[in-house]
Protein backbone atom coordinates (compact mmCIF):
# COMPACT_ATOMS: atom_id res chain seq x y z
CA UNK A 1 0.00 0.00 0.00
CA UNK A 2 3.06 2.66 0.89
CA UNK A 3 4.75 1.72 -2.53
CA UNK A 4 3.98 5.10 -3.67
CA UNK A 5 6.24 6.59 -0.43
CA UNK A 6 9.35 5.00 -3.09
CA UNK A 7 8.35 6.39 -6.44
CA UNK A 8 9.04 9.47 -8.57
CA UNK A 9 6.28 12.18 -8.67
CA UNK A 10 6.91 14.58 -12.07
CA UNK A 11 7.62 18.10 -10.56
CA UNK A 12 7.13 16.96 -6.98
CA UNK A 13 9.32 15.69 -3.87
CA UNK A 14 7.43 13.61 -1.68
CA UNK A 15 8.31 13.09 2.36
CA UNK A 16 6.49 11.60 5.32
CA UNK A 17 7.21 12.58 8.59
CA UNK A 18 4.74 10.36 11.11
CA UNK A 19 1.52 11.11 10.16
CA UNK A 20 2.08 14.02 8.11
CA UNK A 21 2.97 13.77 3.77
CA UNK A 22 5.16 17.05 2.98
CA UNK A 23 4.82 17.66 -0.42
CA UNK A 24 7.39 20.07 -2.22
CA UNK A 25 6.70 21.82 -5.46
CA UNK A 26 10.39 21.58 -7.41
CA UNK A 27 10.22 22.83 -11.04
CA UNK A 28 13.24 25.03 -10.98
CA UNK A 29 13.43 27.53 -11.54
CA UNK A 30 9.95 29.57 -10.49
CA UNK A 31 7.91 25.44 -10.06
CA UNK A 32 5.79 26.15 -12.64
CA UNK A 33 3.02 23.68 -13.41
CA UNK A 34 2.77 21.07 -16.09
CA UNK A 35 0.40 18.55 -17.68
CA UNK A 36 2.86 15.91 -16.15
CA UNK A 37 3.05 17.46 -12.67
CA UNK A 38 -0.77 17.86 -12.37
CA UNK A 39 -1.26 14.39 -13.26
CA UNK A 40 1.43 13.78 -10.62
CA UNK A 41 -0.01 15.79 -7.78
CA UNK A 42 -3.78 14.10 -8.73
CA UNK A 43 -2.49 10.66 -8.17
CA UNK A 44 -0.09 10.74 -5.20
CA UNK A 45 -3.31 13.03 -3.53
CA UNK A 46 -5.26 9.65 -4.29
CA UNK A 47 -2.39 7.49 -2.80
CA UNK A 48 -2.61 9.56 0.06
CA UNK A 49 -6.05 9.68 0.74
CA UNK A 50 -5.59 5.72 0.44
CA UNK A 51 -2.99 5.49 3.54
CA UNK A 52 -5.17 5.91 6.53
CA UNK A 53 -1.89 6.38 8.24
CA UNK A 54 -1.72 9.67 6.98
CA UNK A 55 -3.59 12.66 9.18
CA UNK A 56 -2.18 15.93 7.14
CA UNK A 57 -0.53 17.20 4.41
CA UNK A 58 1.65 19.92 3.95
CA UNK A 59 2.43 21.47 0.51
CA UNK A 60 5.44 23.92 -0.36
CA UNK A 61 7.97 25.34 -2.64
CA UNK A 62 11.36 24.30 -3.16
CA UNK A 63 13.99 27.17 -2.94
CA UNK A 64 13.39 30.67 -1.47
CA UNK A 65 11.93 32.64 -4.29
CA UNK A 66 8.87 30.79 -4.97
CA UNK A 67 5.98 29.00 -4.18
CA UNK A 68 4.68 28.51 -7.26
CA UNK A 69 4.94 30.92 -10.74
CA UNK A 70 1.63 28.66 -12.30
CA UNK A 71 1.31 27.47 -15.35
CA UNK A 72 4.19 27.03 -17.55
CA UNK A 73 2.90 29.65 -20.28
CA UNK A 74 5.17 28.36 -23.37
CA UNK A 75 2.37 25.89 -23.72
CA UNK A 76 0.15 27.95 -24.52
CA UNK A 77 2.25 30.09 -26.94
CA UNK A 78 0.73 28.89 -30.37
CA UNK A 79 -2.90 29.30 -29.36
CA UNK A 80 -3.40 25.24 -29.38
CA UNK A 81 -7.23 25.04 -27.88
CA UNK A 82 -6.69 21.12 -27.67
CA UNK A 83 -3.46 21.38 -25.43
CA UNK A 84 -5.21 24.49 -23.37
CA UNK A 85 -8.44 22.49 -22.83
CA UNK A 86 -5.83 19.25 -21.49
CA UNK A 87 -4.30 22.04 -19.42
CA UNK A 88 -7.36 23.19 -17.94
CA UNK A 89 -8.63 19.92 -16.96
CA UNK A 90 -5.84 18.97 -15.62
CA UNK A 91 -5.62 21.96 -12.91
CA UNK A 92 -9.24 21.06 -12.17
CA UNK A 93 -8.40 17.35 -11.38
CA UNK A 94 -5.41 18.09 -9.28
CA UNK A 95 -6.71 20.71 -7.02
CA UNK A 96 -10.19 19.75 -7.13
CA UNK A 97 -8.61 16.18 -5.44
CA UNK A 98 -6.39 18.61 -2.82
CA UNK A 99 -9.60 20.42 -1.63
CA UNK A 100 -11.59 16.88 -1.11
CA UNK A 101 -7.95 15.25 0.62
CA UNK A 102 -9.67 13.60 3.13
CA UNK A 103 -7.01 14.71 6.10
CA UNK A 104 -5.92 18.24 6.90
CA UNK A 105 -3.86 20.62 4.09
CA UNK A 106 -1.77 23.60 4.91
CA UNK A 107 -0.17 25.64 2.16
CA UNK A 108 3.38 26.87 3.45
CA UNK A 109 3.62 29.92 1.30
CA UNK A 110 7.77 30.49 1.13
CA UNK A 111 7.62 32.88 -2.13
CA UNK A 112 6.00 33.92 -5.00
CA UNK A 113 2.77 32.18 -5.27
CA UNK A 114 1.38 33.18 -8.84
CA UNK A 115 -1.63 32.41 -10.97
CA UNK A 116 -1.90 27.98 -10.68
CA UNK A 117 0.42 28.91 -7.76
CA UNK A 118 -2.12 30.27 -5.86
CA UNK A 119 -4.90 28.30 -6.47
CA UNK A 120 -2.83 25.48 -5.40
CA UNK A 121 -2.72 27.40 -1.88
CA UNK A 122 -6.05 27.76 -2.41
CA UNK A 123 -7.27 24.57 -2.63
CA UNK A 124 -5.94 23.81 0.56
CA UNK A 125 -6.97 24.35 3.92
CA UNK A 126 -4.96 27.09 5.29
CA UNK A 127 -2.34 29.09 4.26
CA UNK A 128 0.77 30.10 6.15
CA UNK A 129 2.97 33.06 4.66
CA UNK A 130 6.16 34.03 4.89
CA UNK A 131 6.48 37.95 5.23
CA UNK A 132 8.33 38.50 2.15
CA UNK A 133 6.37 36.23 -0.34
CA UNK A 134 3.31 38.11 -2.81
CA UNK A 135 0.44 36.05 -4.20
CA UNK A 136 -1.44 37.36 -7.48
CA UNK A 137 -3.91 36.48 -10.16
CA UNK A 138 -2.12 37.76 -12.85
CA UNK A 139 -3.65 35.82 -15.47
CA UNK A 140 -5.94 38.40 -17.07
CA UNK A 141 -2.60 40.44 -17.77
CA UNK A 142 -1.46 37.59 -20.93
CA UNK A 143 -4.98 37.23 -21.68
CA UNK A 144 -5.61 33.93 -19.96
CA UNK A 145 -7.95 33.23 -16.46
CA UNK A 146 -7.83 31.33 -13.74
CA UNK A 147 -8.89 28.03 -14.14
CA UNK A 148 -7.87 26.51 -11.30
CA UNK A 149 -10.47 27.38 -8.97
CA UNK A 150 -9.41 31.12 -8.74
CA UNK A 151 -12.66 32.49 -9.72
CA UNK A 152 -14.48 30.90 -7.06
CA UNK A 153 -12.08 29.96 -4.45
CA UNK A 154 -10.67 33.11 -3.79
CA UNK A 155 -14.27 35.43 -3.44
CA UNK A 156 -15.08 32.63 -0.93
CA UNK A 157 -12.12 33.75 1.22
CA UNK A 158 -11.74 37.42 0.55
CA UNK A 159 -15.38 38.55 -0.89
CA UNK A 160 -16.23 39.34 -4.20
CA UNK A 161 -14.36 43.34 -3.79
CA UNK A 162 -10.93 42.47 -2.81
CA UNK A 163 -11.14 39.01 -5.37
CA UNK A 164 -12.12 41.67 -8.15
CA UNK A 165 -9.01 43.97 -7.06
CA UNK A 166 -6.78 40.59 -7.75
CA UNK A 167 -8.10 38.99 -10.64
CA UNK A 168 -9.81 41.82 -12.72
CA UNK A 169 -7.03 44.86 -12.04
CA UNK A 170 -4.44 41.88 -11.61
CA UNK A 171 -3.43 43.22 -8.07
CA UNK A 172 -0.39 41.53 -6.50
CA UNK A 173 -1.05 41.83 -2.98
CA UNK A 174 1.60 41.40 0.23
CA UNK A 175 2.04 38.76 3.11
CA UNK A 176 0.50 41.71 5.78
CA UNK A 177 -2.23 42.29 2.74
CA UNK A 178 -2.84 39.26 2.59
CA UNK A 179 -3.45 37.89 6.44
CA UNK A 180 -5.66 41.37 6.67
CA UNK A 181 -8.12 40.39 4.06
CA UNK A 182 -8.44 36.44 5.26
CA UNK A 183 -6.53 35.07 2.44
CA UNK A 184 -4.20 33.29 4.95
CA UNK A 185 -4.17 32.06 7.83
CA UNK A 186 -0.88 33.30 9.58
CA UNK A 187 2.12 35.29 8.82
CA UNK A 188 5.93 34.17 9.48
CA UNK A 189 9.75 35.54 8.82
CA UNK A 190 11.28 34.35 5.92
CA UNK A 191 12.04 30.37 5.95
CA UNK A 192 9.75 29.52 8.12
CA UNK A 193 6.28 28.81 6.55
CA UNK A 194 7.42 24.57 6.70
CA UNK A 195 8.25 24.55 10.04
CA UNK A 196 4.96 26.55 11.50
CA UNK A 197 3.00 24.33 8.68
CA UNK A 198 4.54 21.08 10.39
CA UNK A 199 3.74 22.33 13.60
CA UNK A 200 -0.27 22.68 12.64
CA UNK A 201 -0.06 19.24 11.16
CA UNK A 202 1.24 17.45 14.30
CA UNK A 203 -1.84 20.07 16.11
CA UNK A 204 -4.10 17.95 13.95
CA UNK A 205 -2.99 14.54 14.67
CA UNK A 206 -4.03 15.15 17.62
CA UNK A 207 -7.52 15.11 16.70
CA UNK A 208 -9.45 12.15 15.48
CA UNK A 209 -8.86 11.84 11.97
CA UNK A 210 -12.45 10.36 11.16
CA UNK A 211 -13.82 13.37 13.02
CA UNK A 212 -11.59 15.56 10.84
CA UNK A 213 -12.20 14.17 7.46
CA UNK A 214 -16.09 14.18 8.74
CA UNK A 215 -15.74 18.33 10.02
CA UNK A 216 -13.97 19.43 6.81
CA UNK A 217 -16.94 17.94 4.60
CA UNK A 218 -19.53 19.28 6.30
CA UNK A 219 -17.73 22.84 6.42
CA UNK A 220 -16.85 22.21 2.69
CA UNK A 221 -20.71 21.78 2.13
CA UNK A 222 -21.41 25.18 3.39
CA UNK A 223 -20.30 26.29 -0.42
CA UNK A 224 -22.87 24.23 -2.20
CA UNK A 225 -25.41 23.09 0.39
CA UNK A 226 -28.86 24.97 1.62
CA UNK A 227 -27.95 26.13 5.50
CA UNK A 228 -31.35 23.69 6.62
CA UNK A 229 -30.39 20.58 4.99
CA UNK A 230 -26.42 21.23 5.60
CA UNK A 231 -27.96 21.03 9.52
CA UNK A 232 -29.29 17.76 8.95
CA UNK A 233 -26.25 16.18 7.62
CA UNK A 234 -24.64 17.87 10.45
CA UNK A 235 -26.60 16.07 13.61
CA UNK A 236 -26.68 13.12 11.22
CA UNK A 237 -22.81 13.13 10.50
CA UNK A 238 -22.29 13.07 14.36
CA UNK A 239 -24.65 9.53 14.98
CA UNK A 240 -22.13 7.87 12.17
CA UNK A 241 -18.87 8.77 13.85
CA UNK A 242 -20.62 6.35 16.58
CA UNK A 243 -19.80 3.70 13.93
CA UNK A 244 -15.81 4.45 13.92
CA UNK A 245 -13.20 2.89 16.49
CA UNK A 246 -11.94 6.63 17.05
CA UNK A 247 -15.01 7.85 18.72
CA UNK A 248 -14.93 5.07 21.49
CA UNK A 249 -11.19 5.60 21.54
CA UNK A 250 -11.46 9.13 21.84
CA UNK A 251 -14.02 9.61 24.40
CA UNK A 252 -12.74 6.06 26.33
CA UNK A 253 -9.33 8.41 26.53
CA UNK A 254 -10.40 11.22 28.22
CA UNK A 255 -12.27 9.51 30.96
CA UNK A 256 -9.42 7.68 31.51
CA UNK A 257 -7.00 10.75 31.49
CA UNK A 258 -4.92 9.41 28.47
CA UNK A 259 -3.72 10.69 24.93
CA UNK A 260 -6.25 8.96 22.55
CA UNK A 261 -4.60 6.22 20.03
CA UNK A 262 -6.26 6.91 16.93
CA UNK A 263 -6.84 4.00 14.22
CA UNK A 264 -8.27 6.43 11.28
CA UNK A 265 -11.20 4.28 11.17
């Protein structure tokens, strides 16, 4: 089952530390995006999901500059609408399969986080930033969108005002802009995003991992779902945890005045 802990993963380097999967976008030099590494990032989200070992899931940039520059635009250079529509669908797969990781995701912002860069971060659950890194929507500017999720992601965070300053005047906004206006979470010096990132990862394995798989879909829902029936599935979602070894574990543990040993199931 942890076979995919030894493989290669196009445009990505892949490290597990406990309970947490560290995932590190290297495409030197800005880790633009590909076809390949989208496919990449899809699949080893899937093998991930699969390990019930695995509580959290930390994604970052390799080097100082950047995060992520997005898309690689040379592929889109001759106008091909057949390699542009492969393009787009391949964004949607990969983040689309980040948001719905089953565990807890924290984007560890170390640079320049640009276009597919930030929609990555987006797709996650929070977002830690280091104070010298900028995040933009640029993509308006070479006569593109974003495709990734921007368009809806980032209102959903921000509001529609400050998500029209970014993607319609293609505003690239600061770190201190950018904790202000709720698109992150947290601010830290330079170098640091991984380490505070890691640190909220081993904060979640402390909680039971069916519980927070079973929280993040329900807040998730609030995006799609009317308020009344999201209410139902709430009270309802709570009866089923009664069917997991982690509820009797975790309650059984605190009577007992004991960290909880969580089985993910």
């Amino acid at each position: 089952m942890n076979d995919y802990r030894s493989r290669e993963w196009t445009g990505l380097k892949l490290e597990i530390d406990g309970h947490v999967a560290i995932v590190t976008l290297s495409n030197p030099p800005a880790n633009t995006w590909t076809v390949h590494s989208l496919s990449a990032l899809r699949d080893l989200v899937a093998a991930l999901d699969a390990d019930r070992s695995i509580y959290a899931l930390v994604v970052t940039g390799e080097g100082e500059k950047f995060f992520s520059a997005g898309a690689d635009l040379k592929q889109f250079a001759d106008g091909d609408k057949a390699l542009a529509r492969e393009a787009a669908r391949r964004f949607g797969e990969a983040f689309e399969a980040l948001s719905a990781f089953r565990g807890v995701s924290i984007a560890a912002i170390n640079g320049y986080a640009m276009g597919g860069g930030l929609e990555c971060a987006l797709a996650c659950d929070l977002r830690i930033i280091e104070e010298q890194a900028q995040v933009a929507l640029p993509e308006a500017t070479v006569g593109l969108l974003p495709c990734a999720g921007g368009t809806q992601n980032l209102p959903r965070l921000v509001g529609e005002g400050w998500a029209k300053r970014m993607i319609l005047l293609g505003e690239r906004i600061d770190a201190a802009t950018a904790l202000r206006i709720g698109l992150v979470e947290d601010t830290v010096p330079k170098g640091e995003a991984k380490a505070r990132a890691l640190a909220w990862a081993k904060q979640a394995e402390k909680q039971s991992p069916t519980s927070v798989a079973a929280c993040k879909r329900l807040v998730q829902a609030t995006r799609t779902q009317h308020h009344a029936t999201a209410l139902v599935s709430e009270r309802e979602t709570f009866v089923d945890l009664f069917d997991s070894a982690d509820q009797g574990e975790g309650v059984n543990a605190f009577l007992e005045k004991r960290a909880p040993q969580w089985k993910n199931a």
